[in-house]
C-alpha atoms as a PDB file:
ATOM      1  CA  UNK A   1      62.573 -56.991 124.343  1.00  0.00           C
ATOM      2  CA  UNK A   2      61.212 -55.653 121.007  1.00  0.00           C
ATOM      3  CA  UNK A   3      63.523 -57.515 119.116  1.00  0.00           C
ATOM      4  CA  UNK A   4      63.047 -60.953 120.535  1.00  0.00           C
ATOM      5  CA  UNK A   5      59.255 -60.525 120.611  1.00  0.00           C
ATOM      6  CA  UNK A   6      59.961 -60.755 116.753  1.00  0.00           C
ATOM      7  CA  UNK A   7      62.353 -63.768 117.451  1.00  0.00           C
ATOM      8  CA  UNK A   8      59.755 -65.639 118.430  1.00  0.00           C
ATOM      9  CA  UNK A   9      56.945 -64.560 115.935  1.00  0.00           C
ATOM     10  CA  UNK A  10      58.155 -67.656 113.205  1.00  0.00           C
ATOM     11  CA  UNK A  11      58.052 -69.782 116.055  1.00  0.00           C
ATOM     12  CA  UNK A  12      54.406 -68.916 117.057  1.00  0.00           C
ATOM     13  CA  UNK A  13      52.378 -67.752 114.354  1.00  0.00           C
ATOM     14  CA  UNK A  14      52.375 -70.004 111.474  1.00  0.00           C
ATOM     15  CA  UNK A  15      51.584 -73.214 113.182  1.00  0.00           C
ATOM     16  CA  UNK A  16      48.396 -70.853 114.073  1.00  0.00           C
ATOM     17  CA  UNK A  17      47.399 -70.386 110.462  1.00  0.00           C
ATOM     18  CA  UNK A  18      45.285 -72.771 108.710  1.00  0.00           C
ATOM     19  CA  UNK A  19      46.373 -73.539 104.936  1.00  0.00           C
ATOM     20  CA  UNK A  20      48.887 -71.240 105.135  1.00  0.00           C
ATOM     21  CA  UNK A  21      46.163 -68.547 105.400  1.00  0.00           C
ATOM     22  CA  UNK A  22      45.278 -66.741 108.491  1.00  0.00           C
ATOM     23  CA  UNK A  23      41.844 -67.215 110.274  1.00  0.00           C
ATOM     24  CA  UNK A  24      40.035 -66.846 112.830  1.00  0.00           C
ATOM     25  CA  UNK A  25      41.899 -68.726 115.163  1.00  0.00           C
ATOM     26  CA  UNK A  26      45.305 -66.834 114.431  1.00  0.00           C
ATOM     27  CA  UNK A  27      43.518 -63.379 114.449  1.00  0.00           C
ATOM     28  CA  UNK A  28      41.832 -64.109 117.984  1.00  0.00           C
ATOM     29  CA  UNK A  29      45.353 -65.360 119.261  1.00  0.00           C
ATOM     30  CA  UNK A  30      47.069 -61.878 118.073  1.00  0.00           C
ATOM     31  CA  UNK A  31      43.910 -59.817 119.573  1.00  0.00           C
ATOM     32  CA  UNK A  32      44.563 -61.852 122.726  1.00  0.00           C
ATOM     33  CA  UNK A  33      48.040 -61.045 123.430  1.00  0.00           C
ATOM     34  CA  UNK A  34      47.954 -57.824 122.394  1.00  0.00           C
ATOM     35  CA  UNK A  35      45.346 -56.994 124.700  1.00  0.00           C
ATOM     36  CA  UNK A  36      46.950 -58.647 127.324  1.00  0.00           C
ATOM     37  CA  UNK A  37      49.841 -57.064 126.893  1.00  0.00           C
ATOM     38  CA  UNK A  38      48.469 -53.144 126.706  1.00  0.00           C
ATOM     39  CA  UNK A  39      46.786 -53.969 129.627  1.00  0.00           C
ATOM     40  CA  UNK A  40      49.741 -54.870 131.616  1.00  0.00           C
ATOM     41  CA  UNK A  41      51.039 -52.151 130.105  1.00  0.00           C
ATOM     42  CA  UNK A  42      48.793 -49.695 131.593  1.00  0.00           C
ATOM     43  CA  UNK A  43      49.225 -51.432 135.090  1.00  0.00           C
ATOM     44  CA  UNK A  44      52.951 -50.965 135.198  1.00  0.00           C
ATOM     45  CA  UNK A  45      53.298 -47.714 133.668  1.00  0.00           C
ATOM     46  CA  UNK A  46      50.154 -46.105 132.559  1.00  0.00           C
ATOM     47  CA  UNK A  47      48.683 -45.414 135.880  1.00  0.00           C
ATOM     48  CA  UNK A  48      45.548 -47.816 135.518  1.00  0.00           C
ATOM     49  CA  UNK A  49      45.842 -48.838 139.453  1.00  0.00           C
ATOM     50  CA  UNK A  50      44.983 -45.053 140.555  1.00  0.00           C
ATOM     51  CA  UNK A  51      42.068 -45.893 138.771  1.00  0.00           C
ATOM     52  CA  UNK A  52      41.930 -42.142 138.460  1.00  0.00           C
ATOM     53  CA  UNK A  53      41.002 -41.228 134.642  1.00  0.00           C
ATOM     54  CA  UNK A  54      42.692 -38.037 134.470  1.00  0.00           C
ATOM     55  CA  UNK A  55      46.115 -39.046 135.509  1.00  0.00           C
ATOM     56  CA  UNK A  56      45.833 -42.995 133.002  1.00  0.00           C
ATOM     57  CA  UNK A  57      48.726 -42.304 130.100  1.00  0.00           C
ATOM     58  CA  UNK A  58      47.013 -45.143 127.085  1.00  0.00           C
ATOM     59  CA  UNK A  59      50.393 -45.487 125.631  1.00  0.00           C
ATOM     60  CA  UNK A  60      53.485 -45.169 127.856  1.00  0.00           C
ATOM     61  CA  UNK A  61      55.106 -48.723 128.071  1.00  0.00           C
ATOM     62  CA  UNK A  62      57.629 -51.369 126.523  1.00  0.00           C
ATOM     63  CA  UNK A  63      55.278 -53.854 126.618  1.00  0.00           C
ATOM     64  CA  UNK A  64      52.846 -52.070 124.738  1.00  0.00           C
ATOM     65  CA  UNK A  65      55.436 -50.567 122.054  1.00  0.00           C
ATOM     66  CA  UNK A  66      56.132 -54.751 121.850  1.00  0.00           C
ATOM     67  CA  UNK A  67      52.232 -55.356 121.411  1.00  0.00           C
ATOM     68  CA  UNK A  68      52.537 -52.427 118.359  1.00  0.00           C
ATOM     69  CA  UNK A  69      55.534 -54.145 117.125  1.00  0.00           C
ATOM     70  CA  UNK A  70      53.861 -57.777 117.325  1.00  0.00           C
ATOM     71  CA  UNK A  71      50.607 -56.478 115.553  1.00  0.00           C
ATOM     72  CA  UNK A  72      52.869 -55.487 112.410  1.00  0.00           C
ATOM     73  CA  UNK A  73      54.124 -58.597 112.356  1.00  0.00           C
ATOM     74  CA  UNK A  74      51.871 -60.025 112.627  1.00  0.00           C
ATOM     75  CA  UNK A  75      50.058 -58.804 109.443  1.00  0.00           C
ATOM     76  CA  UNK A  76      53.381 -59.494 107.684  1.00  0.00           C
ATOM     77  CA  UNK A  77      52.872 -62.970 108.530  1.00  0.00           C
ATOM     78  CA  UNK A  78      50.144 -63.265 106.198  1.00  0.00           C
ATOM     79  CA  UNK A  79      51.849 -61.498 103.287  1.00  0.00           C
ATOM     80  CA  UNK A  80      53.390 -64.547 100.859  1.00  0.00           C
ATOM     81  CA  UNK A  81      55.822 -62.629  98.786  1.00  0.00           C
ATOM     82  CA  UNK A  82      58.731 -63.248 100.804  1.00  0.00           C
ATOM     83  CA  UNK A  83      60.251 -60.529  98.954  1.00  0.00           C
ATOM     84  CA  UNK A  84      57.870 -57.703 100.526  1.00  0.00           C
ATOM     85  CA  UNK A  85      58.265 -59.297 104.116  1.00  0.00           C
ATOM     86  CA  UNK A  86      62.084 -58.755 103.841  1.00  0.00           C
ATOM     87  CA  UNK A  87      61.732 -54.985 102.213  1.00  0.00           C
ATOM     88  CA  UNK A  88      59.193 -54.162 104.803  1.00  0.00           C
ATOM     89  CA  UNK A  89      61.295 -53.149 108.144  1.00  0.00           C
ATOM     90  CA  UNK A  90      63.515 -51.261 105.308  1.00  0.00           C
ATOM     91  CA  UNK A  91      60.666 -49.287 104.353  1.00  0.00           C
ATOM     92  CA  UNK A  92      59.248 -48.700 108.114  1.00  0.00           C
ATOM     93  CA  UNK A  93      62.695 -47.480 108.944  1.00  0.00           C
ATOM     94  CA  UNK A  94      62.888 -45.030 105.718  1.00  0.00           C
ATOM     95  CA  UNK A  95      59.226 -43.516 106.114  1.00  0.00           C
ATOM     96  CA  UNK A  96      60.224 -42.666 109.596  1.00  0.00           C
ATOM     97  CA  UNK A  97      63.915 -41.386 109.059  1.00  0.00           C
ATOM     98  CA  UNK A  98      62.549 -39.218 106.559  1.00  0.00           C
ATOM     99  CA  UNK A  99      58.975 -38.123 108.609  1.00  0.00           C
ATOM    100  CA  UNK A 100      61.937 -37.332 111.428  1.00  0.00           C
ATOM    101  CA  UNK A 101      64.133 -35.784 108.922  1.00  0.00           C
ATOM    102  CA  UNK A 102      61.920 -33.086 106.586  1.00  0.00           C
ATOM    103  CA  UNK A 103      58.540 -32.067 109.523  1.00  0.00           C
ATOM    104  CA  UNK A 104      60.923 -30.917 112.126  1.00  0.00           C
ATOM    105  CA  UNK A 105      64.401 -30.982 113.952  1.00  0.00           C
ATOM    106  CA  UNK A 106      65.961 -33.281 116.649  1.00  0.00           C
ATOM    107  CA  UNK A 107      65.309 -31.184 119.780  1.00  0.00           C
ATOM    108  CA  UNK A 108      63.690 -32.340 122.568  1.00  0.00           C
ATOM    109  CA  UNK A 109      60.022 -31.048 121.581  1.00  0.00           C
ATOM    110  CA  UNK A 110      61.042 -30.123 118.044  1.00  0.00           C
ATOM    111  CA  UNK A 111      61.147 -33.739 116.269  1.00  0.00           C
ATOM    112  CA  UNK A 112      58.290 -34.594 114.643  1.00  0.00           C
ATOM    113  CA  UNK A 113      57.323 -37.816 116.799  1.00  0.00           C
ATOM    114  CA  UNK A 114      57.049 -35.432 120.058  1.00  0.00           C
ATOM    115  CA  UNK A 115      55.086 -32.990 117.673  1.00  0.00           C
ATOM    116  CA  UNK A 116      52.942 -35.480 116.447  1.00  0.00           C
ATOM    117  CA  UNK A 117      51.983 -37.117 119.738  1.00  0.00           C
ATOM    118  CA  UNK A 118      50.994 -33.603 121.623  1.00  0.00           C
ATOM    119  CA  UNK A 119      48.622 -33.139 118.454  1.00  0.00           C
ATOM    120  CA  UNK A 120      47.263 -36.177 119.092  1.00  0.00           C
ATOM    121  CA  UNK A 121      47.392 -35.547 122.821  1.00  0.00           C
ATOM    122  CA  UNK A 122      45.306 -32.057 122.084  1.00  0.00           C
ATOM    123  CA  UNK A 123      42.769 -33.603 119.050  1.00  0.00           C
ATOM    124  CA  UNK A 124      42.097 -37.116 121.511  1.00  0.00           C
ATOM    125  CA  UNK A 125      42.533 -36.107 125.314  1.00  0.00           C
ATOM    126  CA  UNK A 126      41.297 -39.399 126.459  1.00  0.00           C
ATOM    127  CA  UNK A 127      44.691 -40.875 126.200  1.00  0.00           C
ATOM    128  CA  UNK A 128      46.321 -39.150 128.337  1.00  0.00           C
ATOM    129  CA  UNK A 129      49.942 -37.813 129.129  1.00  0.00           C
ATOM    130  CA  UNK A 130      52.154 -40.155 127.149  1.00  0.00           C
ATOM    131  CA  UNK A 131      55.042 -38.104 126.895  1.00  0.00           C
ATOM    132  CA  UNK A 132      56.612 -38.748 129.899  1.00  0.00           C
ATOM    133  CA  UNK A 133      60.460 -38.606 129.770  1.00  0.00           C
ATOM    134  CA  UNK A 134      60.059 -37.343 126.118  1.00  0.00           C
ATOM    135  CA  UNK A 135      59.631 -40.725 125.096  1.00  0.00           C
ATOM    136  CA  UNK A 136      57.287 -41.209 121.849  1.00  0.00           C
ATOM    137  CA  UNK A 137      55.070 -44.053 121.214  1.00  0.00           C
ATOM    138  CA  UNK A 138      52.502 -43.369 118.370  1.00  0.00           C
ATOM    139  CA  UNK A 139      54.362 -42.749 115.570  1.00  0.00           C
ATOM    140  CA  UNK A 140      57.401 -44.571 116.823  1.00  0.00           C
ATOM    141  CA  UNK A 141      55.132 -47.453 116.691  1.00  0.00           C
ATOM    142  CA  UNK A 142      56.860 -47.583 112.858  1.00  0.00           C
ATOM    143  CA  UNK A 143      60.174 -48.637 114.677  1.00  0.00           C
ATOM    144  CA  UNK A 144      58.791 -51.296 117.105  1.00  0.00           C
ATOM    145  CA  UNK A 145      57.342 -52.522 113.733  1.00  0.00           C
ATOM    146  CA  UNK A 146      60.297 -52.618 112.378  1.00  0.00           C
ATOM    147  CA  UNK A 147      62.575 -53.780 114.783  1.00  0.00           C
ATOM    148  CA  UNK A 148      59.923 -56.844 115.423  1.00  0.00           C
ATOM    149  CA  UNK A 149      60.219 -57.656 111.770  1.00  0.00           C
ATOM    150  CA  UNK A 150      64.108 -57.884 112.016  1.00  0.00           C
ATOM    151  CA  UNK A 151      64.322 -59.721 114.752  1.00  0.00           C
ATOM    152  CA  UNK A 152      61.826 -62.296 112.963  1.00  0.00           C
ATOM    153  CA  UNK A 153      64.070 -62.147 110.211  1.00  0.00           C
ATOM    154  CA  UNK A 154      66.786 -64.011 112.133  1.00  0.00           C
ATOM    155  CA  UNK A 155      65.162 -66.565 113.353  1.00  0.00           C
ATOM    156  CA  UNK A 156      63.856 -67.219 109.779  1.00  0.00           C
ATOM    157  CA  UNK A 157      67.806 -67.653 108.614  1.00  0.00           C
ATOM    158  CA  UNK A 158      68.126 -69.784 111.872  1.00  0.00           C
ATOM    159  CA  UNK A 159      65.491 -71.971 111.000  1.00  0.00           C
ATOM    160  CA  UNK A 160      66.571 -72.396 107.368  1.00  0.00           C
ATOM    161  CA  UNK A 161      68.046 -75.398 105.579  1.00  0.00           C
ATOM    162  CA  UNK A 162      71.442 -74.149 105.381  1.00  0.00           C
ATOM    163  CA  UNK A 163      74.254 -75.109 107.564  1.00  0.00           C
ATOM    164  CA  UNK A 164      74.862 -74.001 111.043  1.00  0.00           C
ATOM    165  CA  UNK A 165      77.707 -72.338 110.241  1.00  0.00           C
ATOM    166  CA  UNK A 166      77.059 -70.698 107.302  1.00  0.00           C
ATOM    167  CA  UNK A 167      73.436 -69.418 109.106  1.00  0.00           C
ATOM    168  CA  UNK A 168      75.204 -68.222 112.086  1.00  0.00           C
ATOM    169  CA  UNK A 169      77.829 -65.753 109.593  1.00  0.00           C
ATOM    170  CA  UNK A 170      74.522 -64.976 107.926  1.00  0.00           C
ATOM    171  CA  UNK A 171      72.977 -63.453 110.906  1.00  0.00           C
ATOM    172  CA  UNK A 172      75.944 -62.133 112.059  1.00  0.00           C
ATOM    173  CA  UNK A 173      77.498 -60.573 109.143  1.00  0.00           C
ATOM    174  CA  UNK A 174      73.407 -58.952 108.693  1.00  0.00           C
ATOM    175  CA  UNK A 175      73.776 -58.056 112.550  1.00  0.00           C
ATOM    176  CA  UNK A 176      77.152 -55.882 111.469  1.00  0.00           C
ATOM    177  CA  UNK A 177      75.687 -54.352 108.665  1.00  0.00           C
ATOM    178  CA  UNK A 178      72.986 -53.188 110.093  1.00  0.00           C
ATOM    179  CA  UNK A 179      75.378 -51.720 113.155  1.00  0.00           C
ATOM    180  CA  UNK A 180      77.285 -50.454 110.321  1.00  0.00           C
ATOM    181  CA  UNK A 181      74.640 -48.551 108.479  1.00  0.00           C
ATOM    182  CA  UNK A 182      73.621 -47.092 112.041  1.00  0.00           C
ATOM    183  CA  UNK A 183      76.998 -45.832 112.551  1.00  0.00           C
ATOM    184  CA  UNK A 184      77.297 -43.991 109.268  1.00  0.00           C
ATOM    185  CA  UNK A 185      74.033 -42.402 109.999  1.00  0.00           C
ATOM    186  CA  UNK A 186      74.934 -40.647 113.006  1.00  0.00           C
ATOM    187  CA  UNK A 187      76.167 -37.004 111.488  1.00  0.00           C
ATOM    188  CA  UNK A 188      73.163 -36.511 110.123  1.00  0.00           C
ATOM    189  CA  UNK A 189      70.389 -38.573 112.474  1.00  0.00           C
ATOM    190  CA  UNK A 190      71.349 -38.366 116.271  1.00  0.00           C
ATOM    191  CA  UNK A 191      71.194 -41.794 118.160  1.00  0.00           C
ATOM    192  CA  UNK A 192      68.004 -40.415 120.229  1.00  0.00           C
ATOM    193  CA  UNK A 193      66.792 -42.998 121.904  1.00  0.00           C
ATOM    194  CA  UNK A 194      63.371 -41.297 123.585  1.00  0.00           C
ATOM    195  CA  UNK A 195      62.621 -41.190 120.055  1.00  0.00           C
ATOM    196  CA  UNK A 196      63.783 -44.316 118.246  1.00  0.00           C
ATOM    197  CA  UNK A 197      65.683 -42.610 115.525  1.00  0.00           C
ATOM    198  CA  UNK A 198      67.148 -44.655 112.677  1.00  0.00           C
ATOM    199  CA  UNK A 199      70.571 -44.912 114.053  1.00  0.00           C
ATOM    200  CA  UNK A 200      69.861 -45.667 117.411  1.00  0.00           C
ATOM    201  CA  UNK A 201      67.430 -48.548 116.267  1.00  0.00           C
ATOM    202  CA  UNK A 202      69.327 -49.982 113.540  1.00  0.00           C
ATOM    203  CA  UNK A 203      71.790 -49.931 115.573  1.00  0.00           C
ATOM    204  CA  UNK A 204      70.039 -51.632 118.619  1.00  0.00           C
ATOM    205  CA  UNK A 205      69.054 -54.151 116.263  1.00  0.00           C
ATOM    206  CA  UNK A 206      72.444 -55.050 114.703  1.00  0.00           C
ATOM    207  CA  UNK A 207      74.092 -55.659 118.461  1.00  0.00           C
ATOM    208  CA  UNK A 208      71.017 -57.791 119.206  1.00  0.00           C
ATOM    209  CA  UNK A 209      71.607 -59.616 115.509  1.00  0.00           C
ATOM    210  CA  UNK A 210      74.953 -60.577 116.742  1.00  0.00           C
ATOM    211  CA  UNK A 211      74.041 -61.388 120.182  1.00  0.00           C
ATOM    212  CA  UNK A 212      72.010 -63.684 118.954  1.00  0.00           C
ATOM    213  CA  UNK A 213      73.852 -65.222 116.420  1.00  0.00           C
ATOM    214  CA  UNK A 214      77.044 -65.662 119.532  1.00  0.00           C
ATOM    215  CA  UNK A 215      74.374 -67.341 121.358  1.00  0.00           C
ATOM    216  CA  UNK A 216      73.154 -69.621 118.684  1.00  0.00           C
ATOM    217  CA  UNK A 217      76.703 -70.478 118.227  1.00  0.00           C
ATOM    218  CA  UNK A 218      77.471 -71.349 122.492  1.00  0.00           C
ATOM    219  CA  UNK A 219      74.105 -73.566 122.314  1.00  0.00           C
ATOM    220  CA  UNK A 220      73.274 -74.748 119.352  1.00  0.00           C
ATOM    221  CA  UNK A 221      76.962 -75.507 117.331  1.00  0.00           C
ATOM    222  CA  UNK A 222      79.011 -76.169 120.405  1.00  0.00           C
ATOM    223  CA  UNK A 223      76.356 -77.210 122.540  1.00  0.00           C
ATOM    224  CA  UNK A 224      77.456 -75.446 125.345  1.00  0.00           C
ATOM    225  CA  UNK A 225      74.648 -75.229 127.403  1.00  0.00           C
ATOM    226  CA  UNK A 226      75.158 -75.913 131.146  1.00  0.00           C
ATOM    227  CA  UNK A 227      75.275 -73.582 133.678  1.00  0.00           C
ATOM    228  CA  UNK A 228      72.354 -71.749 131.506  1.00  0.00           C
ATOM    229  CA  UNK A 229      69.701 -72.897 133.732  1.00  0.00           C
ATOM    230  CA  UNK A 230      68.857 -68.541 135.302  1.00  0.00           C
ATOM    231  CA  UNK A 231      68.979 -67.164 131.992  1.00  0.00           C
ATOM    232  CA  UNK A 232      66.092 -70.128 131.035  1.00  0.00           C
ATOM    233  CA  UNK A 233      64.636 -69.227 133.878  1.00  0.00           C
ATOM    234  CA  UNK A 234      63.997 -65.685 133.343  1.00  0.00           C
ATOM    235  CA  UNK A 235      63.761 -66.191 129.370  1.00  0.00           C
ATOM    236  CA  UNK A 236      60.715 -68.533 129.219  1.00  0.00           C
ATOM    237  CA  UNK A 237      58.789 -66.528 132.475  1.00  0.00           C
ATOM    238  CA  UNK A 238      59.959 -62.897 130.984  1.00  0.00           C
ATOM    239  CA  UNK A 239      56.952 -61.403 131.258  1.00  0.00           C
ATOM    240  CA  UNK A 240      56.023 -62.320 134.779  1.00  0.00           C
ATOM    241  CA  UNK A 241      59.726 -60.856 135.980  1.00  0.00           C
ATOM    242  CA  UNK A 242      58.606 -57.765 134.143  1.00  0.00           C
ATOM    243  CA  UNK A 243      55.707 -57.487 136.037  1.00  0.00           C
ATOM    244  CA  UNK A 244      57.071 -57.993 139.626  1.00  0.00           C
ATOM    245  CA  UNK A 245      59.768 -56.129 138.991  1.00  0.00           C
ATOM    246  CA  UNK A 246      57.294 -53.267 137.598  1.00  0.00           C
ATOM    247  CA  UNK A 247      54.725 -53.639 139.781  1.00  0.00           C
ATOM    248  CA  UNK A 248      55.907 -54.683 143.005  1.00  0.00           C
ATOM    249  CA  UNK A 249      59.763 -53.118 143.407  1.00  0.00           C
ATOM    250  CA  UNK A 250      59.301 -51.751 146.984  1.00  0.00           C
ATOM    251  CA  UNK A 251      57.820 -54.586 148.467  1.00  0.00           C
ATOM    252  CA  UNK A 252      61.100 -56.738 147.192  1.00  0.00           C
ATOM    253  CA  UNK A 253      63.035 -53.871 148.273  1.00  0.00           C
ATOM    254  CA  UNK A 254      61.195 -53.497 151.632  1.00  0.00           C
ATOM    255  CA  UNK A 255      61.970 -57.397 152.613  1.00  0.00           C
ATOM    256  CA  UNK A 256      65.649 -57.653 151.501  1.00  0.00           C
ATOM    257  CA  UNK A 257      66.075 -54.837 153.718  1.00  0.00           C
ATOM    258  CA  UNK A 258      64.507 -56.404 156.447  1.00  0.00           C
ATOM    259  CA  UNK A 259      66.408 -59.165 155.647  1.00  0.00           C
ATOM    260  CA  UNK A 260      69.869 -57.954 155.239  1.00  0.00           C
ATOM    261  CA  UNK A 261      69.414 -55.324 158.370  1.00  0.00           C
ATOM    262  CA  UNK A 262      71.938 -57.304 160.704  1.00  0.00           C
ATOM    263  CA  UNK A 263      74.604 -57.500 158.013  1.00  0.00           C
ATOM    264  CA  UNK A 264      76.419 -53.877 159.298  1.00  0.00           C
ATOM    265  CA  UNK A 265      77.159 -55.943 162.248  1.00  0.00           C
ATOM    266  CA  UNK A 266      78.422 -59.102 160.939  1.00  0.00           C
ATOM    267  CA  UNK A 267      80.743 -57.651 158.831  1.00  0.00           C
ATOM    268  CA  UNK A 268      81.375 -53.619 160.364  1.00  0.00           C
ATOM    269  CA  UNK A 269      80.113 -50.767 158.292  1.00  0.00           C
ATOM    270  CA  UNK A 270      77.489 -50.011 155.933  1.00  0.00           C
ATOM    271  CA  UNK A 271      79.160 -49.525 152.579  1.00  0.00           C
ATOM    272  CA  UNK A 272      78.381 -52.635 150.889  1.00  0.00           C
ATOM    273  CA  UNK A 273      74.803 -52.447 151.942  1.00  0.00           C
ATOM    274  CA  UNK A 274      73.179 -51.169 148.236  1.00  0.00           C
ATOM    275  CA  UNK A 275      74.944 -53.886 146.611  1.00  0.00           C
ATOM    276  CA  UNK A 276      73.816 -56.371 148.960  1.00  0.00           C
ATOM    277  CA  UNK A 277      69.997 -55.169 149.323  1.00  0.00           C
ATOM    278  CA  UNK A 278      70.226 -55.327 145.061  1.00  0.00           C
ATOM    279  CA  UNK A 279      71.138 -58.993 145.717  1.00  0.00           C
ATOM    280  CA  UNK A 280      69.014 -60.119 147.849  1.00  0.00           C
ATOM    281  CA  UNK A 281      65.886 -58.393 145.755  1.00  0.00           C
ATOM    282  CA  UNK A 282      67.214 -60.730 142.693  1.00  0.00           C
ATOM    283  CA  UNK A 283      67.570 -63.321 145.066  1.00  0.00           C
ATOM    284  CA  UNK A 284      64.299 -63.106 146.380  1.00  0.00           C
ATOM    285  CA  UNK A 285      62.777 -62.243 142.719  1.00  0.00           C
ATOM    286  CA  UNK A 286      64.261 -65.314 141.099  1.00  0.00           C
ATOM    287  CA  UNK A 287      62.833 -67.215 144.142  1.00  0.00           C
ATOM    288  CA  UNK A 288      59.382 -66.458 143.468  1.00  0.00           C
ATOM    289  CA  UNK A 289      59.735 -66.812 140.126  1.00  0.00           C
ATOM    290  CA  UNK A 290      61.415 -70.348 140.078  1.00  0.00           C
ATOM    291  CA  UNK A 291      57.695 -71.507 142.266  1.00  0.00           C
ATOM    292  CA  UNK A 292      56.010 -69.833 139.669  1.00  0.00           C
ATOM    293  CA  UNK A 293      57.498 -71.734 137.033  1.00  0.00           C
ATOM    294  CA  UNK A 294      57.283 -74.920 139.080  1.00  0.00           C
ATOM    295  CA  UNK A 295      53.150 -74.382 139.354  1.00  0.00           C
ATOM    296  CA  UNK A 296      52.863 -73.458 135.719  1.00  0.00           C
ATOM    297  CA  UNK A 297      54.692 -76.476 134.732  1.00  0.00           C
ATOM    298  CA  UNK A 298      52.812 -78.995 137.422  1.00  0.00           C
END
């Protein structure tokens, strides 16, 4: 998710800018979806719906670590020298490996991200119990940064002059790399994921480098592009399956039931039933959806 936010970022922003330069207008269209999103956010995940103070987490969701990630970006955006822009998720990923590396250990509530956040926890009470799962937002913020910047990175070699070829063994040859370097790192920083550590995101990163480059290849080189109609679907109303599938889980889970209740007798027995309850919630979840789509579009 963090990844293609960035994707999308040279796609989006710059047509926003005026002169090149960033004003008003592009500064009120990053406030806007990062609010948006952080608010979500706090309705999926961070316990805004109790509407209970004490028990609202201010930082405890992927959309939000993608509204962090997006905000970093979003200031590289406005940085010319493309130089810098390219160093920069290099240099997020280093000041974080090392932060990780030399202020504590990889345990559980040892590594200085979990650290960190219960300081900030104890100093700023107001936001809450974000630690949930041992997952770490605040300082990890540095890796949705950087993993947004990398995943703007490829669609800046996909959207450059050279041939299609030649920029999809670009992307994926810097997708391997970066798997590669991720690897290596591994005896001496543990693929944590609750904690974003170097290998796990450069890692992360690389497989979604070459995912995307496989796909770019499939649609755009051999134009292979029917039967693609569900992934579309889902890709340009992301955020919206996010959200039901957040928000309102049991109530699709509660109605395939009810719908798939006579199926034990059609067919004898009850083993398939979890599979077929799963279906009918994607079913019924691609359904809405699809009308969704269809009234946005109207």
């Amino acid at each position: 998710f963090i990844f293609m936010c960035g994707a999308a970022v040279p796609l989006a922003l710059p047509k926003r800018m005026e002169n090149g330069r960033a004003g008003w207008k592009y500064w009120r269209h990053v406030a806007g979806r990062v609010a948006l999103l952080w608010f979500l956010g706090l309705i999926c995940q961070g316990n805004l719906l109790t509407l209970d103070a004490s028990k609202i987490a201010l930082f405890t969701n992927t959309l939000q670590a993608i509204a962090a990630g997006y905000v970093v970006a979003a200031v590289a955006q406005t940085i010319r020298a493309e130089k810098v822009r390219r160093a920069l998720p290099f240099a997020l990923v280093a000041v974080y490996a090392l932060l990780l590396a030399f202020c504590g250990d990889y345990s559980q509530t040892g590594n200085f991200a979990y650290v960190f956040e219960k300081r900030l926890e104890t100093a700023l009470p107001f936001i809450g119990d974000t630690l949930a799962g041992h997952y770490t937002w605040f300082l990890s913020s540095l890796m949705f940064g950087a993993m947004t910047l990398f995943g703007a990175q490829a669609t800046e070699i996909l959207l450059s002059d050279r041939p299609q070829w030649t920029k999809a063994g670009f992307l994926a040859g810097y997708g391997a790399a970066l798997l590669a370097v991720g690897w290596a790192l591994v005896p001496v920083v543990p693929m944590i994921k609750q904690i974003f550590t170097a290998s796990f995101t450069l890692q992360a990163v690389g497989w979604s480098m070459l995912a995307y480059a496989a796909l770019y290849v499939l649609t755009d080189i051999w134009k292979f592009r029917r039967g693609l109609g569900l992934f579309i679907l889902y890709g340009q109303c992301a955020l919206m399956v996010y959200m039901l599938g957040g928000v309102f889980a049991d109530s699709f889970l509660a109605a395939a039931k009810v719908l798939t209740k006579g199926l034990p007798h059609l067919f004898g027995g009850e083993i398939y039933m979890p599979i077929a309850v799963e279906v009918v919630c994607v079913i019924l979840l691609t359904v809405v959806v699809w009308f969704y789509r269809r009234a946005k579009m109207a």
